[in-house]
Protein backbone atom coordinates (compact mmCIF):
# COMPACT_ATOMS: atom_id res chain seq x y z
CA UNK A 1 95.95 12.08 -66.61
CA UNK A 2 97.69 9.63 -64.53
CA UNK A 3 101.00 8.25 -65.54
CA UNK A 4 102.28 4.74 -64.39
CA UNK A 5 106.14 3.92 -64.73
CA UNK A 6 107.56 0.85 -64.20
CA UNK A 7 111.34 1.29 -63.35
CA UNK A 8 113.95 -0.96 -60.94
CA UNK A 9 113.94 0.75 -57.09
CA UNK A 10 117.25 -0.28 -55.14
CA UNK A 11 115.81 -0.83 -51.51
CA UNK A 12 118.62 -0.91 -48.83
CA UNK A 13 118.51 -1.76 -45.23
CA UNK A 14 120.29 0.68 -43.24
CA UNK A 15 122.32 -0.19 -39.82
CA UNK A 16 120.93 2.66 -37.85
CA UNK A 17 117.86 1.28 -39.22
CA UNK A 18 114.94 1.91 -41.71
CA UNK A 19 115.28 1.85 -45.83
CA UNK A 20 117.44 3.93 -48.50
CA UNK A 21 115.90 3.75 -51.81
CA UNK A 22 117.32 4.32 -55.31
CA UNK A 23 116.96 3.60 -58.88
CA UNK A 24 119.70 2.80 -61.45
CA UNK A 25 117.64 4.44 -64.30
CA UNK A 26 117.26 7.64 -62.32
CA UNK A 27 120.39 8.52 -60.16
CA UNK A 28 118.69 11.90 -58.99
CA UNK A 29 116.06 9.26 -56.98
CA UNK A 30 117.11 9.14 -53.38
CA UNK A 31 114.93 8.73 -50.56
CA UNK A 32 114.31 6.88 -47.23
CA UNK A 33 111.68 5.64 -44.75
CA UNK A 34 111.78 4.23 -41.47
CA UNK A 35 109.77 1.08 -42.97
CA UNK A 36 109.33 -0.38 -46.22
CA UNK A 37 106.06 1.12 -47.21
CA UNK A 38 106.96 4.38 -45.92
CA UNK A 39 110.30 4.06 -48.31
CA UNK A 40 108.26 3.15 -50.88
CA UNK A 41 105.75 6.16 -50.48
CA UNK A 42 108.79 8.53 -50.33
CA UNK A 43 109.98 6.84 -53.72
CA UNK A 44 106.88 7.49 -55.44
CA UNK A 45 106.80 11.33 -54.15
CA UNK A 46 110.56 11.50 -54.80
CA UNK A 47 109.87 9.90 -59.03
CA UNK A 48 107.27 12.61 -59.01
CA UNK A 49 109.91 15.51 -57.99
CA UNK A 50 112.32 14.23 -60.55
CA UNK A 51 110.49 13.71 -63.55
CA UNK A 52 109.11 17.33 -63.03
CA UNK A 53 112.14 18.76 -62.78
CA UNK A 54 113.41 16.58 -65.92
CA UNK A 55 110.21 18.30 -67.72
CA UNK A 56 111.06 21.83 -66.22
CA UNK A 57 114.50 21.33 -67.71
CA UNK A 58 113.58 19.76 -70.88
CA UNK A 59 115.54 16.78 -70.85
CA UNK A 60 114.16 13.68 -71.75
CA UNK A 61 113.35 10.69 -69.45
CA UNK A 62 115.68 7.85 -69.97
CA UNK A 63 114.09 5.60 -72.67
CA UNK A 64 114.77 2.50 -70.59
CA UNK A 65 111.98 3.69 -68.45
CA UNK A 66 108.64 1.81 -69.49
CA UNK A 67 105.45 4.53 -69.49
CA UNK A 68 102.26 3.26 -69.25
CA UNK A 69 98.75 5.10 -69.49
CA UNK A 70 95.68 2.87 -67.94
């Protein structure tokens, strides 16, 4: 089953170039890309890393995060 979250992402120009991305609501979600839409790809692989290891820990999301099933 496919889960949709819709949480702020922090996207950040970098001087040596391409993109740092972050989210307040989930301060273990780092990543990067060399363009936007690769940032933004590496943000979605990097929310799926850290929500699995939130479930492998048991802790609970933060409830600020909105969770929407289609």
């Amino acid at each position: 089953m496919s889960r949709i979250y819709k949480l702020p992402l922090v996207l950040e120009p970098q001087p040596e170039g391409g993109y740092t991305v972050t989210c307040p609501l989930l301060p273990e979600l780092i990543t990067e890309g060399d363009t936007v839409e690769e940032a933004l790809r590496n943000a979605s692989d990097a929310l799926e890393a850290v929500i699995e290891a939130y479930e492998d820990l048991g802790r609970p999301l933060p409830h600020r995060m909105r969770k929407t099933i289609p």
